[in-house]
C-alpha atoms as a PDB file:
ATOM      1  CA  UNK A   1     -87.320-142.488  41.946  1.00  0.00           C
ATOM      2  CA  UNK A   2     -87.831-143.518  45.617  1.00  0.00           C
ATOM      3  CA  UNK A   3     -85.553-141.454  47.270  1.00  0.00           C
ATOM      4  CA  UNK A   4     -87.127-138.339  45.104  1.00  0.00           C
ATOM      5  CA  UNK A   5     -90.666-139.419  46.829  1.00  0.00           C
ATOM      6  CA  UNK A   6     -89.586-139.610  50.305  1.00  0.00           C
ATOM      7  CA  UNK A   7     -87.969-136.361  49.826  1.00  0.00           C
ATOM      8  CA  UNK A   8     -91.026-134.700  47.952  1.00  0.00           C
ATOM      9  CA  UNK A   9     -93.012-136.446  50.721  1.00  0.00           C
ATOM     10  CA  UNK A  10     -93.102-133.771  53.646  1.00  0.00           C
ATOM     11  CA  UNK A  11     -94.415-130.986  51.273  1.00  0.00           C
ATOM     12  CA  UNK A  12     -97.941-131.509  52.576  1.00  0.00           C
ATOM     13  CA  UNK A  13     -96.786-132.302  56.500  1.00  0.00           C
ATOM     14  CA  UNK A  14     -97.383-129.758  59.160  1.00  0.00           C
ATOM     15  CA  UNK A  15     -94.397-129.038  61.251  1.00  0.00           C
ATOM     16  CA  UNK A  16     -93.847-131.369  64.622  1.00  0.00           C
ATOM     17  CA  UNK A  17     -95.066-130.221  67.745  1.00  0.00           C
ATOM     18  CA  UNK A  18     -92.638-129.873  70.577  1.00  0.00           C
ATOM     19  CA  UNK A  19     -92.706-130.144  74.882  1.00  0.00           C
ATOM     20  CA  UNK A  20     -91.773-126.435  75.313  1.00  0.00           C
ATOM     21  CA  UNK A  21     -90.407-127.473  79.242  1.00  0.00           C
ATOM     22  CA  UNK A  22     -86.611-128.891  78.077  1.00  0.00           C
ATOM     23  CA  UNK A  23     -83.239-128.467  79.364  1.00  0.00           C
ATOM     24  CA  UNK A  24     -79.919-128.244  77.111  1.00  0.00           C
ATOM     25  CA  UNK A  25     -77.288-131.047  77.058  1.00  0.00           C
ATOM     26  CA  UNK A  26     -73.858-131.801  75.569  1.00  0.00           C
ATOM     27  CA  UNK A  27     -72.774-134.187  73.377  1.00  0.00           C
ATOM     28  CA  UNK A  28     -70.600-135.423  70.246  1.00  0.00           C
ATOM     29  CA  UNK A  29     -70.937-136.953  66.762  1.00  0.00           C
ATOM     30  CA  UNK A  30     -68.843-138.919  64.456  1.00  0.00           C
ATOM     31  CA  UNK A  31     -69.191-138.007  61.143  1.00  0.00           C
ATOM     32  CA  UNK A  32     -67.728-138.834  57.327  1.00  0.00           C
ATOM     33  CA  UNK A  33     -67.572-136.164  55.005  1.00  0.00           C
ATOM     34  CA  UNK A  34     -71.306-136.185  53.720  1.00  0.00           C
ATOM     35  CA  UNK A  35     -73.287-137.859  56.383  1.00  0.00           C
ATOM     36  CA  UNK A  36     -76.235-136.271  58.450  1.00  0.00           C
ATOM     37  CA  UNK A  37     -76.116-135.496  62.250  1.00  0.00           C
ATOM     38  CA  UNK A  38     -79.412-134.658  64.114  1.00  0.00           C
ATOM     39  CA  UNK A  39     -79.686-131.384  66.446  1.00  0.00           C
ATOM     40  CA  UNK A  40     -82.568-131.399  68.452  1.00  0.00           C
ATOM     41  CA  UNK A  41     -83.702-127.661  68.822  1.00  0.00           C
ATOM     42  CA  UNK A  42     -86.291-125.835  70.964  1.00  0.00           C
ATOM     43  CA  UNK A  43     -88.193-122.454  69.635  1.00  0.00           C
ATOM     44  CA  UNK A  44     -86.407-119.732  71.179  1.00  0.00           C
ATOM     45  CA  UNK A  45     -88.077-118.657  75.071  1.00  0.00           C
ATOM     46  CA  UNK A  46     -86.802-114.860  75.819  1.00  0.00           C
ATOM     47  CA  UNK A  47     -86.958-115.743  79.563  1.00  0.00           C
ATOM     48  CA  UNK A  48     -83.933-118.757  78.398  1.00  0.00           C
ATOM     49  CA  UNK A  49     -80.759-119.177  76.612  1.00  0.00           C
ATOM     50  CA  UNK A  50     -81.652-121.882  74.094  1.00  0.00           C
ATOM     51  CA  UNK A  51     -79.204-121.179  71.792  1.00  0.00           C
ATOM     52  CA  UNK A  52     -77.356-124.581  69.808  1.00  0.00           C
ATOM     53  CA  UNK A  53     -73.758-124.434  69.431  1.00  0.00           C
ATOM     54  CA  UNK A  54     -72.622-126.666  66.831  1.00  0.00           C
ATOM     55  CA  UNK A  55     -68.491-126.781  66.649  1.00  0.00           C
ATOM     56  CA  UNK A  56     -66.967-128.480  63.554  1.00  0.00           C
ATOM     57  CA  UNK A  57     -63.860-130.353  63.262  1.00  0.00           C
ATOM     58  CA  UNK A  58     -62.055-127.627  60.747  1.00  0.00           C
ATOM     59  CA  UNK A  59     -63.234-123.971  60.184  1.00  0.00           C
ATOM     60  CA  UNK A  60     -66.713-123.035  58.584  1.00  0.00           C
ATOM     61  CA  UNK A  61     -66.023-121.585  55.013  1.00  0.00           C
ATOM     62  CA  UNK A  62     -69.889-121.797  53.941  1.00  0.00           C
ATOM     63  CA  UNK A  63     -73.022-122.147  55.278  1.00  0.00           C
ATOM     64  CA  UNK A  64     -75.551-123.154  52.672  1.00  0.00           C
ATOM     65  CA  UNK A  65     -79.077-122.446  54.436  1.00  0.00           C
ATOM     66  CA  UNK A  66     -82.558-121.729  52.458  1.00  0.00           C
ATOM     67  CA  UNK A  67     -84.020-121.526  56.097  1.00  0.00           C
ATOM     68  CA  UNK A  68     -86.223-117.794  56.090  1.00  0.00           C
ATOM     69  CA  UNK A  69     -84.630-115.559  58.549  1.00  0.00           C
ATOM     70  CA  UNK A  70     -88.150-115.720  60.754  1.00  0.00           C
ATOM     71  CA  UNK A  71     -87.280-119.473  61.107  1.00  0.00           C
ATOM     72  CA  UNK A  72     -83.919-119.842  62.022  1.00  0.00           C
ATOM     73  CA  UNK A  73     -81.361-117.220  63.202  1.00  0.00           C
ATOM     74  CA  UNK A  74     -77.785-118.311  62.089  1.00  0.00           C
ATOM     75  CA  UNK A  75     -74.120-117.235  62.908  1.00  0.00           C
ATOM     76  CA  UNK A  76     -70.927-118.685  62.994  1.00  0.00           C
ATOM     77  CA  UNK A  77     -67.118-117.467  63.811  1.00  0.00           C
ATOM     78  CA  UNK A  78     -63.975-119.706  63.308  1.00  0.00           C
ATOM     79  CA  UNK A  79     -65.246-123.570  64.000  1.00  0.00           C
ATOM     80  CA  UNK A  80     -68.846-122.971  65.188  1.00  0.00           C
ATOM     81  CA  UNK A  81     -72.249-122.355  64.658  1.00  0.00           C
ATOM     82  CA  UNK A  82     -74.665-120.868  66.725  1.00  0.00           C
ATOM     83  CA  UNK A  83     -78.199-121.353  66.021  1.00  0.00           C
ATOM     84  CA  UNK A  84     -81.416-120.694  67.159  1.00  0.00           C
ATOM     85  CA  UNK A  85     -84.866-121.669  66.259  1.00  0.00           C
ATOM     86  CA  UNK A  86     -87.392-118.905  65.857  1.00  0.00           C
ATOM     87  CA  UNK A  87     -90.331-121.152  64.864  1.00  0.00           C
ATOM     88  CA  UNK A  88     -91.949-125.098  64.836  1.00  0.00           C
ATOM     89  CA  UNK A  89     -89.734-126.085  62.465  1.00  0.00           C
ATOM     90  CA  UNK A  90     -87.605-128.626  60.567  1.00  0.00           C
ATOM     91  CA  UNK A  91     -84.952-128.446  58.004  1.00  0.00           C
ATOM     92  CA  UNK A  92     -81.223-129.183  56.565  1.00  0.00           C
ATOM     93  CA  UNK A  93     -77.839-126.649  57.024  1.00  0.00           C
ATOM     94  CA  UNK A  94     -75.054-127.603  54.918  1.00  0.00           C
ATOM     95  CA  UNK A  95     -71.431-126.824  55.906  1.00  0.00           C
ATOM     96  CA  UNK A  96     -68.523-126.933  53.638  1.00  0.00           C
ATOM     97  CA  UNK A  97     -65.096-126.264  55.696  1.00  0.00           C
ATOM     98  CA  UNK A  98     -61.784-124.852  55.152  1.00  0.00           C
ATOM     99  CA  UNK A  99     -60.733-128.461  54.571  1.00  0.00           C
ATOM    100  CA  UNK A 100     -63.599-128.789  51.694  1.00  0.00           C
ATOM    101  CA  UNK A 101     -65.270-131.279  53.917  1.00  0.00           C
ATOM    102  CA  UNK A 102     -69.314-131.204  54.058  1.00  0.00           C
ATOM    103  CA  UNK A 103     -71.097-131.872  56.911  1.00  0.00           C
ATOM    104  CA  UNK A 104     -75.392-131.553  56.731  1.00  0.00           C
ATOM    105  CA  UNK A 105     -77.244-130.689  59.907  1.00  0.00           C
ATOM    106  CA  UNK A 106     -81.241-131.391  60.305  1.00  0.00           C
ATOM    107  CA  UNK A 107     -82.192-129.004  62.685  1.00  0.00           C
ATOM    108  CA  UNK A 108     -85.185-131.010  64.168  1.00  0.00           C
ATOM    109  CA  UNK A 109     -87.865-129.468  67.106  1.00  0.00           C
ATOM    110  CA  UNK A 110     -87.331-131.407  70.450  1.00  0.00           C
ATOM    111  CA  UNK A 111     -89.424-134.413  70.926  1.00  0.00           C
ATOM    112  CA  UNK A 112     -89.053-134.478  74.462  1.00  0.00           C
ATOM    113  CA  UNK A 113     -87.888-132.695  77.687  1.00  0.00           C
ATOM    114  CA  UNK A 114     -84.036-132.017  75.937  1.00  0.00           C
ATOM    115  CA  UNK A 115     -81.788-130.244  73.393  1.00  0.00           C
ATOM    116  CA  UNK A 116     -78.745-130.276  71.849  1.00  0.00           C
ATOM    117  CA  UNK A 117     -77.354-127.078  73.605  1.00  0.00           C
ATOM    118  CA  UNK A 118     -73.648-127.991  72.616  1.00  0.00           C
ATOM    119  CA  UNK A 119     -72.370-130.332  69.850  1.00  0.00           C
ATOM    120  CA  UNK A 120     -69.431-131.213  68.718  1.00  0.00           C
ATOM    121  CA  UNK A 121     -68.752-132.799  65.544  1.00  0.00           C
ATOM    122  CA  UNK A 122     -65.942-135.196  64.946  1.00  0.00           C
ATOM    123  CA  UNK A 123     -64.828-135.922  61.665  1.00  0.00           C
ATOM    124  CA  UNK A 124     -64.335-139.950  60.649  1.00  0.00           C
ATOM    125  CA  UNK A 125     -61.467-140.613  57.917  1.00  0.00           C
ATOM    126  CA  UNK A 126     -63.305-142.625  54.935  1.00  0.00           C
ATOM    127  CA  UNK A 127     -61.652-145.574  53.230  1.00  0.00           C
ATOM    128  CA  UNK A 128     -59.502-143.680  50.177  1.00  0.00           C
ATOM    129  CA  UNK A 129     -61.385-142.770  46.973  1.00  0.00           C
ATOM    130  CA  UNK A 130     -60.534-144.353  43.889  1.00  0.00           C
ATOM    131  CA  UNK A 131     -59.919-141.771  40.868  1.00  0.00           C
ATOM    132  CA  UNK A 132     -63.127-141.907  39.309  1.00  0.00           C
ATOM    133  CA  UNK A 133     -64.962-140.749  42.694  1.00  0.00           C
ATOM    134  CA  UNK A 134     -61.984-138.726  43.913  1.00  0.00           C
ATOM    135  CA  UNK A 135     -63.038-135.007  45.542  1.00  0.00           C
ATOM    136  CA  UNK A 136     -65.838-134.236  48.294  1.00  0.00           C
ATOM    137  CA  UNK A 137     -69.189-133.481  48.230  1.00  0.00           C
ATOM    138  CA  UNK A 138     -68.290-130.003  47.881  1.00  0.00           C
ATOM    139  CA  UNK A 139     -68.527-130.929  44.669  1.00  0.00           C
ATOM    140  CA  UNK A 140     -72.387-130.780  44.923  1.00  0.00           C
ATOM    141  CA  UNK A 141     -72.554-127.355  45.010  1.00  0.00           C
ATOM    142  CA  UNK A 142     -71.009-127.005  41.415  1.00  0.00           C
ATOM    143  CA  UNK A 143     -73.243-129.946  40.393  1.00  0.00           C
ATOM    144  CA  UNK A 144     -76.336-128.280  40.916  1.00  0.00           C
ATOM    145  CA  UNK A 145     -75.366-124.775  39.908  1.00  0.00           C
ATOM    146  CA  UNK A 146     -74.758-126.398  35.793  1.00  0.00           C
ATOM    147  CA  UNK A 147     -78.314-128.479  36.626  1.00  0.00           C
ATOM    148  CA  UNK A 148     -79.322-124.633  37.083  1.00  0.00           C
ATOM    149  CA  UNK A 149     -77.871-122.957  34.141  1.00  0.00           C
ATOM    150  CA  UNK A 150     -78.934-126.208  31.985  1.00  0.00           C
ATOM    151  CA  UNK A 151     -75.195-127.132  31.738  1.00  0.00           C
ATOM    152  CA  UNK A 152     -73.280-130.899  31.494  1.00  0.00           C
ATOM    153  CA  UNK A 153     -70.606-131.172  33.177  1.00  0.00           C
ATOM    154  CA  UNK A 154     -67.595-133.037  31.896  1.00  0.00           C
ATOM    155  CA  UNK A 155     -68.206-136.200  34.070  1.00  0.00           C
ATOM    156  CA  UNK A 156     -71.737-136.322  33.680  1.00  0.00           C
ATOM    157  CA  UNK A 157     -74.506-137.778  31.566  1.00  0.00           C
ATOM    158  CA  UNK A 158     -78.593-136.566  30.943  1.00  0.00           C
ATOM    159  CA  UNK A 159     -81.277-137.967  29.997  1.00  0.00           C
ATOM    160  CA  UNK A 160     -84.818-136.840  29.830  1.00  0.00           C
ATOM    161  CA  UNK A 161     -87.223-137.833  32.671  1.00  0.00           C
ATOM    162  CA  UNK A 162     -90.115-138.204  30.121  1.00  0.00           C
ATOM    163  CA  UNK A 163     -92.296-135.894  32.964  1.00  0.00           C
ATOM    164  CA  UNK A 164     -92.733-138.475  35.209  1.00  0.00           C
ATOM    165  CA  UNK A 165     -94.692-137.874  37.690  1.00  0.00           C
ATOM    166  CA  UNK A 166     -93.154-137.994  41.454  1.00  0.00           C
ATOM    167  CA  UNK A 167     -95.636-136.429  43.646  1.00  0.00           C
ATOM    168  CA  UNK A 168     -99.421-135.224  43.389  1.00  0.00           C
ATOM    169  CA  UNK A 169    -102.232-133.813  45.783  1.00  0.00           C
ATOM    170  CA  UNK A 170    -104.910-131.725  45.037  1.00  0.00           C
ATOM    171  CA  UNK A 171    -102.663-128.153  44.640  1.00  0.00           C
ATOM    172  CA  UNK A 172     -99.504-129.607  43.512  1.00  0.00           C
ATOM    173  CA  UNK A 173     -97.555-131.767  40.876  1.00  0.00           C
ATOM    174  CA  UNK A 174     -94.058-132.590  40.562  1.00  0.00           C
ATOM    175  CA  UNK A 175     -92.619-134.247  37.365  1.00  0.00           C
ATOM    176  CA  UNK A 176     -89.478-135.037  36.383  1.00  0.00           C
ATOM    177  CA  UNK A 177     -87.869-132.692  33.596  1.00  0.00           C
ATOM    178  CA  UNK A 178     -83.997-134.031  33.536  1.00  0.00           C
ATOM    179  CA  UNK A 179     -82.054-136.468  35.554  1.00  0.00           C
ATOM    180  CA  UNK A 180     -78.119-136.270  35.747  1.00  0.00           C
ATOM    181  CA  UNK A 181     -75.606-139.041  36.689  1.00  0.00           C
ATOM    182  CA  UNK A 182     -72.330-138.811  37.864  1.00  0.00           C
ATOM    183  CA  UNK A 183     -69.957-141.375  39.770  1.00  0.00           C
ATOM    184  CA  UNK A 184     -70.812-140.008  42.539  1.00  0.00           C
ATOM    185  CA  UNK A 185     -74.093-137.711  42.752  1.00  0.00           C
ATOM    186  CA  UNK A 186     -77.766-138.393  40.589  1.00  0.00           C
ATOM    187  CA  UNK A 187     -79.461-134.820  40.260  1.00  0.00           C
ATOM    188  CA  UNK A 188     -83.091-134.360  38.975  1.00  0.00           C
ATOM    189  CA  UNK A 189     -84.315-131.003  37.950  1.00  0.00           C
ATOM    190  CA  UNK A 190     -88.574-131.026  38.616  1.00  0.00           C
ATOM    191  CA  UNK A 191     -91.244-129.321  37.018  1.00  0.00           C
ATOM    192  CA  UNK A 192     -93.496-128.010  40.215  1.00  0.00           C
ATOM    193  CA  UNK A 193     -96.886-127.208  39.272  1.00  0.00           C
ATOM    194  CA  UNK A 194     -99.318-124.838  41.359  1.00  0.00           C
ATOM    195  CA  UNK A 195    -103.083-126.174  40.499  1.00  0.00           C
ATOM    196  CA  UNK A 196    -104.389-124.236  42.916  1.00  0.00           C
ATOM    197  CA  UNK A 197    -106.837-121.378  41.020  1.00  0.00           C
ATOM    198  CA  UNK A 198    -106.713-119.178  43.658  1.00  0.00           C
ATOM    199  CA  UNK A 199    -103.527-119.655  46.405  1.00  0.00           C
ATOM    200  CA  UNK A 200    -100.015-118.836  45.948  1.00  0.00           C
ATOM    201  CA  UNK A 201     -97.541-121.840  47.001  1.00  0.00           C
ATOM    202  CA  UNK A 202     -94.495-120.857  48.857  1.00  0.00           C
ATOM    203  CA  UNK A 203     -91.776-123.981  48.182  1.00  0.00           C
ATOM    204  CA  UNK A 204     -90.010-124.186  51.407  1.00  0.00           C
ATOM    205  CA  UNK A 205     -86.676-126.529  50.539  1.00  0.00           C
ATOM    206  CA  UNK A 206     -85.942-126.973  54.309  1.00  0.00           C
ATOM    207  CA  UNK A 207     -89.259-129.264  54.548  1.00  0.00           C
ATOM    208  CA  UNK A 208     -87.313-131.824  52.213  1.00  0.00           C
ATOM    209  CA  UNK A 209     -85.843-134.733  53.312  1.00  0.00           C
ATOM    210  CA  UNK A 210     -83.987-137.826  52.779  1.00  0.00           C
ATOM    211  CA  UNK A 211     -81.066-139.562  54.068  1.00  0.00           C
ATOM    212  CA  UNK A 212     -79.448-139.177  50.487  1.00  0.00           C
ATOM    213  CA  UNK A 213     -80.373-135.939  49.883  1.00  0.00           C
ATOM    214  CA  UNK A 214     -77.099-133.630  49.440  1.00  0.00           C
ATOM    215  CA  UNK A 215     -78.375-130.306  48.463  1.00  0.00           C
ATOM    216  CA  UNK A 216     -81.881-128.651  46.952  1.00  0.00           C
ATOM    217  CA  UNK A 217     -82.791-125.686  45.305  1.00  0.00           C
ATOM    218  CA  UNK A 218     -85.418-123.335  43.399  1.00  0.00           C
ATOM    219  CA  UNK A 219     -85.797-121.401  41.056  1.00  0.00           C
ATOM    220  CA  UNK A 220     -88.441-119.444  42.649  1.00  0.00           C
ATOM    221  CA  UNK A 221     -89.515-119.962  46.267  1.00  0.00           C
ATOM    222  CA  UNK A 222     -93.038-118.399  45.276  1.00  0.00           C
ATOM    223  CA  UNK A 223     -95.005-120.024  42.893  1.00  0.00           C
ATOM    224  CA  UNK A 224     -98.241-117.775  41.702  1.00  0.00           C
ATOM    225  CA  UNK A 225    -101.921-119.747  40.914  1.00  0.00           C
ATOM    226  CA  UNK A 226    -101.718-122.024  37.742  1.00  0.00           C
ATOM    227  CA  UNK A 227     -97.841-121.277  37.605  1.00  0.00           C
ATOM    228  CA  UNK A 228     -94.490-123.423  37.960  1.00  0.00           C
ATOM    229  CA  UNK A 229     -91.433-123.463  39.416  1.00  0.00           C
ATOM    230  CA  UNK A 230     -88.045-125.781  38.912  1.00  0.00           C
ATOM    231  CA  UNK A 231     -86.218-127.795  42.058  1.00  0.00           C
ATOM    232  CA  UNK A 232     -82.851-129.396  41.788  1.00  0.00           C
ATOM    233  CA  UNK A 233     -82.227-131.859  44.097  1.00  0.00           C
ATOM    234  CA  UNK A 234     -78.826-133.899  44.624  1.00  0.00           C
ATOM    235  CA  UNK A 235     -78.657-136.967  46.057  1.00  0.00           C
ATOM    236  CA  UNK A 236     -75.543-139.387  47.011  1.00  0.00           C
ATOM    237  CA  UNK A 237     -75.893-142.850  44.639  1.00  0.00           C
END
């Protein structure tokens, strides 16, 4: 339940503050099919060209983003993203390529006088899967679509969470409803509870975070006084 706690963590943080004097800069990243990378962003200036360009190893296929479109402006064409950053914020893009590779992006404010103005991603071979863990995290996304619809899949297993709870403040709860198990993935679907009498809670998933976490969703991103909501989140074992 630890990694569901530091993910459930930032939904009472403010968003970082930033140095808004910074200048871009190149680099590269190794990555395995799965793992995180770090792109240090600036809100966008109209007197500068801050835009990010991210460039993958193999073509973008998807781009799974619950980022609002007054927070983040995204595009891509053939290997590349370009991004920019329309407010103080911080959050995960998930990539799935041609190749069925996954590659997860937290788009993180600049700490200091510098941002990522081009990356380039380059993709690290992992050791070969045996059978029983065979496939990529692709296979996330159909993971948490049957934790949506209340479906097992065939390689999975479910047991009740008992509503545990796994975070509380003074507006919110969150208690755990189910909790699937595969070989390679653990999913928990979450009761979220507005307490609040009198405020509507807007769930933004790009506040989560966790260096396990694979993918997150809601059922509603809008939760009205005194009502609840579901989240699915998927995390690596």
């Amino acid at each position: 339940m630890r990694c569901i706690a530091l993910a459930l963590a930032l939904l009472a943080l403010p968003a970082k503050a930033q140095d808004p004097a910074v200048t871009g800069g190149s680099r590269e990243i190794t990555l395995r099919d799965g793992e995180t990378a770090t792109v240090r962003m600036v809100v966008a200036d109209p007197s500068k060209n801050l835009l990010s360009v991210v460039t993958l190893p193999e073509t973008i296929q998807d781009v799974i983003s619950a980022w609002d479109g007054k927070d983040l402006s995204v595009e891509h064409a053939g290997n590349k993203l370009f991004l920019k950053l329309l407010s103080k914020t911080e959050g995960h893009l998930d990539v799935i390529t041609s190749a069925g590779h996954h590659y997860r992006l937290l788009l993180a404010p600049s700490a200091d006088a510098g941002y990522d103005s081009n990356v380039v991603i380059l993709r690290k071979e992992q050791p070969a899967p045996t059978r029983e863990i065979a496939g990529t995290a692709s296979g996330a996304i159909d993971f948490i679509r049957a934790m949506r619809i209340g479906e097992v899949p065939p390689d999975a297993t479910v047991r009740s969470g008992k509503n545990q709870t796994v975070f509380t403040s003074d507006d919110l709860e969150a208690t755990v409803v189910w909790t699937y198990e595969t070989a390679r993935f653990r999913g928990y679907v979450l009761r979220l509870a507005n307490k609040s009498a009198k405020e509507a809670y807007h769930v933004d998933v790009t506040r989560f975070a966790s260096d396990r976490l694979v993918l997150i969703g809601a059922r509603d991103l809008v939760v009205l006084p005194g009502k609840t909501t579901r989240l699915y989140l998927v995390f690596w074992k």
